[in-house]
PDB file of N, CA and C in Angstrom:
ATOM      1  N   UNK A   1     136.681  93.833 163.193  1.00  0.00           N
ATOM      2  CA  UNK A   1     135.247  93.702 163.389  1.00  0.00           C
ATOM      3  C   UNK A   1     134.974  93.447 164.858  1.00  0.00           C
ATOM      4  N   UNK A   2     133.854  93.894 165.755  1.00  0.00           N
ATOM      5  CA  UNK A   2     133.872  94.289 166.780  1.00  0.00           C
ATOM      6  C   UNK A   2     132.932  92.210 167.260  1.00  0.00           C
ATOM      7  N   UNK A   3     132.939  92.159 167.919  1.00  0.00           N
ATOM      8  CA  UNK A   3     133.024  90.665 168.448  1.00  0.00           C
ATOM      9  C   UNK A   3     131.896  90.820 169.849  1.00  0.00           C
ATOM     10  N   UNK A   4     130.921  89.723 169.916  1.00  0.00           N
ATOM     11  CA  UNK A   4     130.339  89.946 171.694  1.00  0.00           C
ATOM     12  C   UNK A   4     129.774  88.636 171.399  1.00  0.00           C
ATOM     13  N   UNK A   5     128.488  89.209 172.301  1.00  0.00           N
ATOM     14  CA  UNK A   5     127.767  87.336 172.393  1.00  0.00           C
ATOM     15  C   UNK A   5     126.485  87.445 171.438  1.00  0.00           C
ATOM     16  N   UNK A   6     126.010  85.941 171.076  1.00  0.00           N
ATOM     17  CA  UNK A   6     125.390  85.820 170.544  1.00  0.00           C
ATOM     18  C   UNK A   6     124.497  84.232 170.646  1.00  0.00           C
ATOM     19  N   UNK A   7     123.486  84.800 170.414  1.00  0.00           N
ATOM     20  CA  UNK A   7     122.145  83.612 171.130  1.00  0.00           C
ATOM     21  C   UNK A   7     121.852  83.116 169.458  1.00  0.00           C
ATOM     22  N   UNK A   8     121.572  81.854 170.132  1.00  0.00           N
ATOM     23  CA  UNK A   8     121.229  81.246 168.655  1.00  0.00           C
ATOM     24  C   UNK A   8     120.702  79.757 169.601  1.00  0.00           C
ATOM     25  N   UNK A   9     118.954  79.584 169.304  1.00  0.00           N
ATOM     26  CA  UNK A   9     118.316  78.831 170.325  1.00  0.00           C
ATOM     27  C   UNK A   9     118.657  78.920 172.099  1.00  0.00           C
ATOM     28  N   UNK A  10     119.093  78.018 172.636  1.00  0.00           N
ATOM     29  CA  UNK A  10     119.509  78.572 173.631  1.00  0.00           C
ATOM     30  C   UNK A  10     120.934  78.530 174.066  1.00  0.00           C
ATOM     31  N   UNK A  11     121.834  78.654 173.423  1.00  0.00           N
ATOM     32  CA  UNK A  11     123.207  78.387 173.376  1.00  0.00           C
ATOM     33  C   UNK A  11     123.672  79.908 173.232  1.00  0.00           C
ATOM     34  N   UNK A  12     124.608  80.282 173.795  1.00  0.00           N
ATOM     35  CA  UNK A  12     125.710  81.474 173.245  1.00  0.00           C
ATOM     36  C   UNK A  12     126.450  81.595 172.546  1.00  0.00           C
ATOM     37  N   UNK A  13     127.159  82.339 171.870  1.00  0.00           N
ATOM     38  CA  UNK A  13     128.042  82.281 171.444  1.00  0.00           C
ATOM     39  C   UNK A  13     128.905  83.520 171.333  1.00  0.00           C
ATOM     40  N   UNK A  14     130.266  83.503 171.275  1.00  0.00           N
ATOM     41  CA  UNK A  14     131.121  84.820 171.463  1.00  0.00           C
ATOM     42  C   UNK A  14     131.402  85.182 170.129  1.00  0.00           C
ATOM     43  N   UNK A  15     130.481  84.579 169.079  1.00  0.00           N
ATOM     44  CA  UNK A  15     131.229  85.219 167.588  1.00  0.00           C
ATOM     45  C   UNK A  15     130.175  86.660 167.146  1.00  0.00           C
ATOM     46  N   UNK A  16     129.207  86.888 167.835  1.00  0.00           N
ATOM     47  CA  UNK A  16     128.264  87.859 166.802  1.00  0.00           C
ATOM     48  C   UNK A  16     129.310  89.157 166.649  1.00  0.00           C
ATOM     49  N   UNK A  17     128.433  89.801 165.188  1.00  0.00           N
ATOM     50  CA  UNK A  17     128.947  90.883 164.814  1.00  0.00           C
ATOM     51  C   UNK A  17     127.835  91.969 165.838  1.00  0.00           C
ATOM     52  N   UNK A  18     128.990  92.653 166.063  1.00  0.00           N
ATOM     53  CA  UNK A  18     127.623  93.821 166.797  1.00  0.00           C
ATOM     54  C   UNK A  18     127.731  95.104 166.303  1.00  0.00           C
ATOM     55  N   UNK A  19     127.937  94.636 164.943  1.00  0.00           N
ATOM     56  CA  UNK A  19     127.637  95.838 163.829  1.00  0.00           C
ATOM     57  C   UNK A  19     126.669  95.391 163.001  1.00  0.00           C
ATOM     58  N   UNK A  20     125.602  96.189 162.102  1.00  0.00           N
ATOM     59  CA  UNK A  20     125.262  95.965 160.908  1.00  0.00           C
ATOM     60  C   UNK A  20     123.689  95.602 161.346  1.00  0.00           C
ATOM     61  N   UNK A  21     123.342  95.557 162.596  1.00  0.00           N
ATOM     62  CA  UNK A  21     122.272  95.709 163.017  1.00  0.00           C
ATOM     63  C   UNK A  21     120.823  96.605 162.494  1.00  0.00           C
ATOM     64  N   UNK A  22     120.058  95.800 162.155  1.00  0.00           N
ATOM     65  CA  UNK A  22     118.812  96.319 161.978  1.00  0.00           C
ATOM     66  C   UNK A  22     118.386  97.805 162.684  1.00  0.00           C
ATOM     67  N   UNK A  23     118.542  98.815 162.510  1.00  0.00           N
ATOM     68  CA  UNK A  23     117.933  99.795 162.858  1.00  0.00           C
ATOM     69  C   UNK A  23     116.218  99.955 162.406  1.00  0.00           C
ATOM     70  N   UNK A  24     115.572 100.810 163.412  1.00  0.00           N
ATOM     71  CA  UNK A  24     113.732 101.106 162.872  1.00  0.00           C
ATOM     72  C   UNK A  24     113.690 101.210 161.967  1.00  0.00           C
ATOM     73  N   UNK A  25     114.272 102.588 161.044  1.00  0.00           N
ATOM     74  CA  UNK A  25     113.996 103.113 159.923  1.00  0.00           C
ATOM     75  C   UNK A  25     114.523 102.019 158.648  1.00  0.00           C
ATOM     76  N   UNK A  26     115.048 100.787 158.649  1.00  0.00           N
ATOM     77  CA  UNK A  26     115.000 100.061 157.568  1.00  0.00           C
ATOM     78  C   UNK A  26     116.250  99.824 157.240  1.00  0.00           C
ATOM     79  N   UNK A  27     117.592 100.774 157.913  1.00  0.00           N
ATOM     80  CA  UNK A  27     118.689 100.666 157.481  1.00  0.00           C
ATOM     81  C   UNK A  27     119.420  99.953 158.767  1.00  0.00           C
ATOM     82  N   UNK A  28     120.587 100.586 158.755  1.00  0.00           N
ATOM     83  CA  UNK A  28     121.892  99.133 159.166  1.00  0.00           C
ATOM     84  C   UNK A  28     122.332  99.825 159.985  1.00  0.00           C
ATOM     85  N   UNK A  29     123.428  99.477 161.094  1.00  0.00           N
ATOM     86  CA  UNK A  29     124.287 100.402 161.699  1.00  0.00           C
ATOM     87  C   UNK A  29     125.270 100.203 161.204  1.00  0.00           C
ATOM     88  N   UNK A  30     126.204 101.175 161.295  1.00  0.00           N
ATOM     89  CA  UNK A  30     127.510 100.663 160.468  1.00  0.00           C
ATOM     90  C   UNK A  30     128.677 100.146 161.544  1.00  0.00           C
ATOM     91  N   UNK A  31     128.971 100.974 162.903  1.00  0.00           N
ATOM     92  CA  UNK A  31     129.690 100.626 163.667  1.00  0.00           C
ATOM     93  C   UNK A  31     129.233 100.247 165.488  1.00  0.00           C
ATOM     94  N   UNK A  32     130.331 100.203 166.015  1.00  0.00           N
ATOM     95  CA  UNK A  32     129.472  99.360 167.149  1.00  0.00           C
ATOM     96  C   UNK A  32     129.074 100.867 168.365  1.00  0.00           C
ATOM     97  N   UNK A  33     129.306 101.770 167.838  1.00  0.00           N
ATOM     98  CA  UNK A  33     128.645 103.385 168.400  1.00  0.00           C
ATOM     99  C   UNK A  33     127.316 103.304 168.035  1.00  0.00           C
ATOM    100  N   UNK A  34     126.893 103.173 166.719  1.00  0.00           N
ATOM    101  CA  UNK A  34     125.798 103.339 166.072  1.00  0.00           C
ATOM    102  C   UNK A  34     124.763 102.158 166.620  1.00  0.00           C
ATOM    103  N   UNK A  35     125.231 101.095 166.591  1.00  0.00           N
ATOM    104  CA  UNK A  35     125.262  99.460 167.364  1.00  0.00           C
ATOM    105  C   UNK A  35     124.016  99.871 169.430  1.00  0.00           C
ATOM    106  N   UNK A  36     125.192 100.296 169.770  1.00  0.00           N
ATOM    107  CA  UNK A  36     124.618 100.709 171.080  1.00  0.00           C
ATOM    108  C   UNK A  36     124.222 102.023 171.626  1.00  0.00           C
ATOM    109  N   UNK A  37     123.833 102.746 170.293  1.00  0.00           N
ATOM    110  CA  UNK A  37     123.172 103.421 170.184  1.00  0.00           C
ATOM    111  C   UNK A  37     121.657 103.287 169.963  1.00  0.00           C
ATOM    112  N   UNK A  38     121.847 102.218 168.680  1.00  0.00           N
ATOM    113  CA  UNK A  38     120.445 101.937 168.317  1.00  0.00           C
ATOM    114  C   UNK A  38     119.856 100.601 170.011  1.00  0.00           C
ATOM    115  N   UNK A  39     120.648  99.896 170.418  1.00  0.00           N
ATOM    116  CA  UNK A  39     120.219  99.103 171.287  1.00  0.00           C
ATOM    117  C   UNK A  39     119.600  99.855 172.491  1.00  0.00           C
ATOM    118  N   UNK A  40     120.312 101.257 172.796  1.00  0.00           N
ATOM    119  CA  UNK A  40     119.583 102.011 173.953  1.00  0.00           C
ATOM    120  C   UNK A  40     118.653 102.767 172.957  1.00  0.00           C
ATOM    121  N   UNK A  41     118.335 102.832 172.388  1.00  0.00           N
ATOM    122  CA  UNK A  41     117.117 103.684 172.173  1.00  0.00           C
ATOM    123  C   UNK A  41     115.882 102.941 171.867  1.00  0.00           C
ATOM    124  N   UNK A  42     116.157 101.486 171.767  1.00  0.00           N
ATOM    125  CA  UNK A  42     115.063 100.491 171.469  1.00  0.00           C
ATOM    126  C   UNK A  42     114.788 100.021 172.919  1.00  0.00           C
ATOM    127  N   UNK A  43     115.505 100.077 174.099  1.00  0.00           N
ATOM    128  CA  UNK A  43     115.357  99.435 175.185  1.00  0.00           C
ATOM    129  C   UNK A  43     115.456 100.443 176.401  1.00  0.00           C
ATOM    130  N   UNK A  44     115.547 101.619 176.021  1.00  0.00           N
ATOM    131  CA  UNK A  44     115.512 102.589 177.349  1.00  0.00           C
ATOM    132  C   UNK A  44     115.036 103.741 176.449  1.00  0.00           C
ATOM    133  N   UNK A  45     113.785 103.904 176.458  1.00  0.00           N
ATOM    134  CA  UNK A  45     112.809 104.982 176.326  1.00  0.00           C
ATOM    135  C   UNK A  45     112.687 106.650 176.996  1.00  0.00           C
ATOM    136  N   UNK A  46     112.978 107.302 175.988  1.00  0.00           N
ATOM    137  CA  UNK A  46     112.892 108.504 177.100  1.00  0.00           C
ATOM    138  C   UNK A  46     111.954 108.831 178.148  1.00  0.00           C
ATOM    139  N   UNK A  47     112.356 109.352 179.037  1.00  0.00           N
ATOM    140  CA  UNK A  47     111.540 109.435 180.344  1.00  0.00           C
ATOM    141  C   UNK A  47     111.360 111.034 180.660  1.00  0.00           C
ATOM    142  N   UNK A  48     110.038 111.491 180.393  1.00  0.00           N
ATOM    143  CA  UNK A  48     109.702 112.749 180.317  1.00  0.00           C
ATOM    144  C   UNK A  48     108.793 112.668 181.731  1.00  0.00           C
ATOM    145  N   UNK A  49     108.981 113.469 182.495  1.00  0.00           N
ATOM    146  CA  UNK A  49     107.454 113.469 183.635  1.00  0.00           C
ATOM    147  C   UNK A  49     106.778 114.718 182.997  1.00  0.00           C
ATOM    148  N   UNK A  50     107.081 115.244 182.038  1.00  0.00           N
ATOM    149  CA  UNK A  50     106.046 116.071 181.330  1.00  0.00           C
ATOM    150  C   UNK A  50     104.807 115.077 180.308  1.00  0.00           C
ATOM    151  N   UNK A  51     105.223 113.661 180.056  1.00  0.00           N
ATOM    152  CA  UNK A  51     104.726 112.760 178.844  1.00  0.00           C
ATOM    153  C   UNK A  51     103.745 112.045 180.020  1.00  0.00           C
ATOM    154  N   UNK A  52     103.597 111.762 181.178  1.00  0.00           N
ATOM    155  CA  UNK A  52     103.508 110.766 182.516  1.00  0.00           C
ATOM    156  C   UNK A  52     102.327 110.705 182.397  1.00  0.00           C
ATOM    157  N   UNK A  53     101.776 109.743 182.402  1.00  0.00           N
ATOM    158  CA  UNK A  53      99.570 109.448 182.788  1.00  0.00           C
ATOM    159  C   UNK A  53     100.028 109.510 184.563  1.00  0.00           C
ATOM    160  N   UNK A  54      98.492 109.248 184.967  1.00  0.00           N
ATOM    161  CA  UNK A  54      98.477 109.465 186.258  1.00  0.00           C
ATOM    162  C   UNK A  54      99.151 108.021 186.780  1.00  0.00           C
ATOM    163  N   UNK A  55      99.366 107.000 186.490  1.00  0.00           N
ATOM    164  CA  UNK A  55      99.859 105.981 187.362  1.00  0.00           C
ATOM    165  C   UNK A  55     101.668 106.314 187.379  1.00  0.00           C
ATOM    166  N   UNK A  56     101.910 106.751 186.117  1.00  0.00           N
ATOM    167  CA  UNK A  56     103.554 106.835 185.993  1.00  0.00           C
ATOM    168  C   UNK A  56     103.776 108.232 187.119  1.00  0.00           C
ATOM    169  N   UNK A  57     103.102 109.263 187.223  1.00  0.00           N
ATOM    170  CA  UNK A  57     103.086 110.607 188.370  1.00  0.00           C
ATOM    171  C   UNK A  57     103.685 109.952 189.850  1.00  0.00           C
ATOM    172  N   UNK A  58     102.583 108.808 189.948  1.00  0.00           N
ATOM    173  CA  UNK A  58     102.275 108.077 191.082  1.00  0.00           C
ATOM    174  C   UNK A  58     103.541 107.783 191.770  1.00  0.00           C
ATOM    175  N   UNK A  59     103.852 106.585 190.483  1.00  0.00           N
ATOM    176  CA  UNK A  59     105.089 105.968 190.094  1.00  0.00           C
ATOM    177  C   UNK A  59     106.326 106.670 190.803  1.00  0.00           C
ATOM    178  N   UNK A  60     106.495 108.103 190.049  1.00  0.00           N
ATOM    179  CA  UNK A  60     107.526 108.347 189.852  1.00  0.00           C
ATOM    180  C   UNK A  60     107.600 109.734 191.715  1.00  0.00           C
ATOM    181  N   UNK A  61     106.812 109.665 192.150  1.00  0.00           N
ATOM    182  CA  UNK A  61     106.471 110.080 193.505  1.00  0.00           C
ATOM    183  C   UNK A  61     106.568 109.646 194.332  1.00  0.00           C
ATOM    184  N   UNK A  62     106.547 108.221 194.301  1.00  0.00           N
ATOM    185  CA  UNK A  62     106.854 106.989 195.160  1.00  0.00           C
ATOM    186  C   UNK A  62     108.558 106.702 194.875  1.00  0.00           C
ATOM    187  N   UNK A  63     109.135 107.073 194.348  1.00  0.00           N
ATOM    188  CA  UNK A  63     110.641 106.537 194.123  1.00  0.00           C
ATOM    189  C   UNK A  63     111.224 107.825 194.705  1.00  0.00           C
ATOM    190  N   UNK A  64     110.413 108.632 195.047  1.00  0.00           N
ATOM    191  CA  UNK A  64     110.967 110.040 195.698  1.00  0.00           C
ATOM    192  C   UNK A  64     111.527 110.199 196.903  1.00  0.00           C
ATOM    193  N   UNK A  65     110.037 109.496 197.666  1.00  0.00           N
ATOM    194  CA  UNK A  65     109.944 109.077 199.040  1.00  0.00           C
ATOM    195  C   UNK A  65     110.905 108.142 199.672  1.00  0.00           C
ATOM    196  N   UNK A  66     111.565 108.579 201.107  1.00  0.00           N
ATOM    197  CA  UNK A  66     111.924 107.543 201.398  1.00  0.00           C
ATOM    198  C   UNK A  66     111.337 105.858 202.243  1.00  0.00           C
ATOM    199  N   UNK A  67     111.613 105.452 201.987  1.00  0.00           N
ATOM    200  CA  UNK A  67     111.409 104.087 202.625  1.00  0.00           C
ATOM    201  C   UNK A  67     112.086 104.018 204.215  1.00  0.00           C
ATOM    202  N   UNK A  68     111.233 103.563 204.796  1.00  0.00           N
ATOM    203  CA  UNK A  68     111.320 103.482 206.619  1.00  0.00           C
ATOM    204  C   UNK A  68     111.070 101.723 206.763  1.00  0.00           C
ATOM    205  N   UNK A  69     111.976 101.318 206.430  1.00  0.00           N
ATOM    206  CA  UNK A  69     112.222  99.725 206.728  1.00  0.00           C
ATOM    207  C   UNK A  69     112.881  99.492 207.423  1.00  0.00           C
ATOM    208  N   UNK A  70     112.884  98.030 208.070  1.00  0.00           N
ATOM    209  CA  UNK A  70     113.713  97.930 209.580  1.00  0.00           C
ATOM    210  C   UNK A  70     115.065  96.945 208.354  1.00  0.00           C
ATOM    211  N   UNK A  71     114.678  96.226 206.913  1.00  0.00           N
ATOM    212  CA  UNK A  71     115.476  95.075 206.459  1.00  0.00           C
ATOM    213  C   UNK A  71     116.501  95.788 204.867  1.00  0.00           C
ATOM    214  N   UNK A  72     116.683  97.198 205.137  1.00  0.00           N
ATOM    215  CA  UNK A  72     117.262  97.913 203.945  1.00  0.00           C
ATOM    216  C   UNK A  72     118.773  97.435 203.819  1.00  0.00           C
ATOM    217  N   UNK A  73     118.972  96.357 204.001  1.00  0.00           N
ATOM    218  CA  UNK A  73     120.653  96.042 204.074  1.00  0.00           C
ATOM    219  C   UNK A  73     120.406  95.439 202.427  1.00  0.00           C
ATOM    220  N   UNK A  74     121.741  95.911 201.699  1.00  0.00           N
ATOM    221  CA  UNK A  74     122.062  96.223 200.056  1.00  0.00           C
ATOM    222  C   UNK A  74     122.246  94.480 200.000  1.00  0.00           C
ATOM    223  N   UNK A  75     121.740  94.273 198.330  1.00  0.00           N
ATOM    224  CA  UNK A  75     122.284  92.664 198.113  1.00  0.00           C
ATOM    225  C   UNK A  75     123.560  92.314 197.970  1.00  0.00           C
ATOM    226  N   UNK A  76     123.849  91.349 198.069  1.00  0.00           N
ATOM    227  CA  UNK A  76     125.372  91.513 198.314  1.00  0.00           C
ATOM    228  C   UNK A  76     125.450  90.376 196.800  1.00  0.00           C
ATOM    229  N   UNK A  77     127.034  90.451 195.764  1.00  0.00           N
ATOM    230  CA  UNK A  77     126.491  89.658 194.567  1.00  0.00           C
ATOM    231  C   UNK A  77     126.860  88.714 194.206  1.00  0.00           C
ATOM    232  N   UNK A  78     126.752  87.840 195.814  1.00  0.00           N
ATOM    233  CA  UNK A  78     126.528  86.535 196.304  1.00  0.00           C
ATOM    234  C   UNK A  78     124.857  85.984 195.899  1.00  0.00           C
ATOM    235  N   UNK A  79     124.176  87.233 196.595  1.00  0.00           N
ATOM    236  CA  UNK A  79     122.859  87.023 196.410  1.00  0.00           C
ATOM    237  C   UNK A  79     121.932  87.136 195.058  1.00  0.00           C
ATOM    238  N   UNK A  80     122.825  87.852 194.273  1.00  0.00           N
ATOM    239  CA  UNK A  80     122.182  88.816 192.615  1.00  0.00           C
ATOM    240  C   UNK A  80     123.002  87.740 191.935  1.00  0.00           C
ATOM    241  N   UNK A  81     123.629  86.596 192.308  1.00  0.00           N
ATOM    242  CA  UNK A  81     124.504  86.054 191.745  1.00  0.00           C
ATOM    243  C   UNK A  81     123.693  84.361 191.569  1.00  0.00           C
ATOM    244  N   UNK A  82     123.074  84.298 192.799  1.00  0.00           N
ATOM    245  CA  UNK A  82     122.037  83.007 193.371  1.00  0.00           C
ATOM    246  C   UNK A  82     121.183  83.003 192.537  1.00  0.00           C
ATOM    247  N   UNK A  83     120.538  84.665 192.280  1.00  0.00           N
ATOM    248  CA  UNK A  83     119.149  84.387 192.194  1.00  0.00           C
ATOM    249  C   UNK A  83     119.071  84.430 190.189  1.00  0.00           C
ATOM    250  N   UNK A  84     119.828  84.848 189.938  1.00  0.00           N
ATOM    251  CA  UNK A  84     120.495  84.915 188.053  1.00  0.00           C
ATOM    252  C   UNK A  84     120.607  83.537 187.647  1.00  0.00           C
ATOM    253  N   UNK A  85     121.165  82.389 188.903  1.00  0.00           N
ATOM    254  CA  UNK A  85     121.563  81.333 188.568  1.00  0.00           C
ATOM    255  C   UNK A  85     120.307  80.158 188.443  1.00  0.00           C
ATOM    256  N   UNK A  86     119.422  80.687 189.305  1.00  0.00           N
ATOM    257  CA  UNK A  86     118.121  80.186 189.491  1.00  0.00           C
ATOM    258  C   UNK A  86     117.274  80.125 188.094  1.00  0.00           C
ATOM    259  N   UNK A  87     117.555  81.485 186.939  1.00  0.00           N
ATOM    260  CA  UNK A  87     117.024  81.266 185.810  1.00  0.00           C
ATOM    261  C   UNK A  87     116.823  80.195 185.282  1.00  0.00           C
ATOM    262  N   UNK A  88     115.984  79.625 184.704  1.00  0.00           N
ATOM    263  CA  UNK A  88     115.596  78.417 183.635  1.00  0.00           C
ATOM    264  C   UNK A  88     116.279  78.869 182.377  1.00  0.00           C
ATOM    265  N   UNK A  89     117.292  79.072 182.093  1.00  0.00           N
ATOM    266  CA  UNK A  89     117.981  79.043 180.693  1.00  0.00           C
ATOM    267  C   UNK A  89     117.086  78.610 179.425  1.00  0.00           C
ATOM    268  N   UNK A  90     115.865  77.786 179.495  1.00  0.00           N
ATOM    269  CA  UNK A  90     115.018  77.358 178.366  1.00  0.00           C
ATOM    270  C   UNK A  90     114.429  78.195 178.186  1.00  0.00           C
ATOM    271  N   UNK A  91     113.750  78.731 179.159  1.00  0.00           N
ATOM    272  CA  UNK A  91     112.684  79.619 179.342  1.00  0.00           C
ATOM    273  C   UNK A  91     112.661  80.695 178.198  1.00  0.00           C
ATOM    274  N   UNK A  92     111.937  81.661 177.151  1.00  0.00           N
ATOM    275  CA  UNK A  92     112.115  82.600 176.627  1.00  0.00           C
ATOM    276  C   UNK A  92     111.916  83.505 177.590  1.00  0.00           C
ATOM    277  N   UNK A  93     112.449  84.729 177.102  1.00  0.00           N
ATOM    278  CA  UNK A  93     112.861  86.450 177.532  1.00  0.00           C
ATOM    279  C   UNK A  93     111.046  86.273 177.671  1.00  0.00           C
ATOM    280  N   UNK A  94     111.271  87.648 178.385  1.00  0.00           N
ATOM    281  CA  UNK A  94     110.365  88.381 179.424  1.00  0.00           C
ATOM    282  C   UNK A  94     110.153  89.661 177.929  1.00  0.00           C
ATOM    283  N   UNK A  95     109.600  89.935 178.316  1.00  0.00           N
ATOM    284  CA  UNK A  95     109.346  91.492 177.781  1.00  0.00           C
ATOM    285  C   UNK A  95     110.428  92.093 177.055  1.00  0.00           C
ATOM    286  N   UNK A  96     111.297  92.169 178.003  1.00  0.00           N
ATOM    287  CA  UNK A  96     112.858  92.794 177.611  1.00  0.00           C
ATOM    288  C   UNK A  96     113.740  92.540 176.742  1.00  0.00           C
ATOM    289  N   UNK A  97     113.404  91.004 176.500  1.00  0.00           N
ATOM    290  CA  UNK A  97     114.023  90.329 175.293  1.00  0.00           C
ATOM    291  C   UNK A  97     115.378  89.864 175.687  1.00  0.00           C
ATOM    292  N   UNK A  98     115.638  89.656 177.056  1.00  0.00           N
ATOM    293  CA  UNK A  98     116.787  89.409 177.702  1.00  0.00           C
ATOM    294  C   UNK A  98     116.654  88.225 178.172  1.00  0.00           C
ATOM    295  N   UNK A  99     117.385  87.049 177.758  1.00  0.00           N
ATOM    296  CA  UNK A  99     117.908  85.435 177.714  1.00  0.00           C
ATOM    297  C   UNK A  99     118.511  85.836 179.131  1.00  0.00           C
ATOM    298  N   UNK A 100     118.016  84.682 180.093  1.00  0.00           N
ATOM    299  CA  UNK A 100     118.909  84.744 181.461  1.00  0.00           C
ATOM    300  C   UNK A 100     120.011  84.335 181.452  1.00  0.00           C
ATOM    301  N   UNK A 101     120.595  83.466 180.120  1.00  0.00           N
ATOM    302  CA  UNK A 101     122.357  83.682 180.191  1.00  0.00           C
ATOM    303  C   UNK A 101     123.222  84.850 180.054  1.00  0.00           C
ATOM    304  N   UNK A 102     122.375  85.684 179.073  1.00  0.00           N
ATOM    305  CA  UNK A 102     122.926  87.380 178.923  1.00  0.00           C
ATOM    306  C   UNK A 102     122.829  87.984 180.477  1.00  0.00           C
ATOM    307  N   UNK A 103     121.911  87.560 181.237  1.00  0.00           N
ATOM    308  CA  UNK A 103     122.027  88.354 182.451  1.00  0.00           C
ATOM    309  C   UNK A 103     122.726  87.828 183.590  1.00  0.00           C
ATOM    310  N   UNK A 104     122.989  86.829 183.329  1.00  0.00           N
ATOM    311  CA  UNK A 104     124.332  85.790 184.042  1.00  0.00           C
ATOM    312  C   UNK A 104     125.485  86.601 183.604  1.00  0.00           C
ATOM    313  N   UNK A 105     126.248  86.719 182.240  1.00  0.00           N
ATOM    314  CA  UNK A 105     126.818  86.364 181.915  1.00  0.00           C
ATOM    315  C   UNK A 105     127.204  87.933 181.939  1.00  0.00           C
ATOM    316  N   UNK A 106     126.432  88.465 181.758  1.00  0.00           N
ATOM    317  CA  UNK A 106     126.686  90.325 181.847  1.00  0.00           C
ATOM    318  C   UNK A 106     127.186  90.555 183.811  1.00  0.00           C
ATOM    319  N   UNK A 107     126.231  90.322 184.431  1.00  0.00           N
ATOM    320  CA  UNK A 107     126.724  90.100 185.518  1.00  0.00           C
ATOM    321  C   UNK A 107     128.419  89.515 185.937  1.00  0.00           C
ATOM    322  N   UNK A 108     128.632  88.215 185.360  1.00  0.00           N
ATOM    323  CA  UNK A 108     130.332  88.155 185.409  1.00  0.00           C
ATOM    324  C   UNK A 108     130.829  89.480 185.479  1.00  0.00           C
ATOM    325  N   UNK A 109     130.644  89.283 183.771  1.00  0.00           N
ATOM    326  CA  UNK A 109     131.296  90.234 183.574  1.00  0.00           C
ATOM    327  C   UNK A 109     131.433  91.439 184.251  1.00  0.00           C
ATOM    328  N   UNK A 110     130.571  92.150 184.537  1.00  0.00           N
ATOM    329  CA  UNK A 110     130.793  93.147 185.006  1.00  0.00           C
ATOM    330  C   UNK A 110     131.348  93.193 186.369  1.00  0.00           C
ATOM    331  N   UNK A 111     131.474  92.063 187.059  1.00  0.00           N
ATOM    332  CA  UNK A 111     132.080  91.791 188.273  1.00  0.00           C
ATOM    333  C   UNK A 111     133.710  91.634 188.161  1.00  0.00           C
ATOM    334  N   UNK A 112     133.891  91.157 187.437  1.00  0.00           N
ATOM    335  CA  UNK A 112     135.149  91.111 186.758  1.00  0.00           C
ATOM    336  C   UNK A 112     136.138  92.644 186.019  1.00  0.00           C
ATOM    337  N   UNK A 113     135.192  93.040 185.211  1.00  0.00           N
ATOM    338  CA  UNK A 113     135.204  94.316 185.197  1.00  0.00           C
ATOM    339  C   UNK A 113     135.172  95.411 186.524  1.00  0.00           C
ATOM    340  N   UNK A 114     134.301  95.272 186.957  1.00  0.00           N
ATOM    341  CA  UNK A 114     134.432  96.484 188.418  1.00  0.00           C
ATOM    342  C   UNK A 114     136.103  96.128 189.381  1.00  0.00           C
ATOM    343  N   UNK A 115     136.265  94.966 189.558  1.00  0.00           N
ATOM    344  CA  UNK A 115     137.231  94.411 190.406  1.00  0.00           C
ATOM    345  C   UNK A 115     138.198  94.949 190.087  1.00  0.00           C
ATOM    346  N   UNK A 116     138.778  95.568 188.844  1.00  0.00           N
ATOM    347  CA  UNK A 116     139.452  96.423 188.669  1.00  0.00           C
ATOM    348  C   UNK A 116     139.459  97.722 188.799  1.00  0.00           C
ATOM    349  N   UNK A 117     138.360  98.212 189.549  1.00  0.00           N
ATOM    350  CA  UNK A 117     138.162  99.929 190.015  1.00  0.00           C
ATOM    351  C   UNK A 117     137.720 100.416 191.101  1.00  0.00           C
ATOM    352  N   UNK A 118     136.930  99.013 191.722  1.00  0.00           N
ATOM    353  CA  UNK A 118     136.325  99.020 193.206  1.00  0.00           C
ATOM    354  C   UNK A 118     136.374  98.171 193.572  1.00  0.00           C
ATOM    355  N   UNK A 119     135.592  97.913 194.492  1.00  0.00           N
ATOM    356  CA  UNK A 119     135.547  96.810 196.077  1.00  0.00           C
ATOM    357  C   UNK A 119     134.808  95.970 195.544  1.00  0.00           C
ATOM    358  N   UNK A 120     133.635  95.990 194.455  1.00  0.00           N
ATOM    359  CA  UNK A 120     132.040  95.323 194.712  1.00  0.00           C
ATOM    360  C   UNK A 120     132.716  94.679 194.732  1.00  0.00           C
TER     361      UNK A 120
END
């Protein structure tokens, strides 16, 4: 059985199942493909610029362009590392439904993870 984290008030925990998950249509996932499958399709929306109102056009015209700044030096994840830590852990999720220990804690990880393939 496939194993990750799991929130329960504001505490973690490393036992959840990350199978068997509630899907829209009423049923379950069965495995952890189906799992983060259903999690990206509930949290990353397709992005059509054929679907776009006029502010998303705008939007997406402005990310085109480049930027002429004198202060474009990259964060370093010393700094993405500060500012994660700064979270209020009590606090509830934003919109996203993302607990700032998941975004701590994904962050490790993935630092930990990369260190084995690159520099970050």
């Amino acid at each position: 059985m496939e194993r990750g984290l799991q929130i329960r008030g504001r505490e973690i925990t490393k036992q959840a199942d990350l199978i068997n998950s509630k899907a829209s249509n009423s049923t379950y996932t069965t495995d952890i493909q189906s799992t983060i499958n259903q999690v990206m399709d509930h949290f990353i929306p397709e992005d059509s610029e054929y679907s776009d109102r006029v502010h998303h056009k705008s939007s997406r015209q402005q990310v085109t362009e480049t930027l002429h700044t004198t202060d474009d030096d990259a964060f370093t994840k010393q700094e993405i590392q500060a500012v994660l830590e700064k979270f209020d852990p009590r606090k509830a999720p934003g919109e996203d439904a993302l607990h700032s220990e998941v975004l701590l804690h994904t962050f490790r990880s993935f630092l930990t993870f990369s260190r084995r393939f690159t520099s970050f």
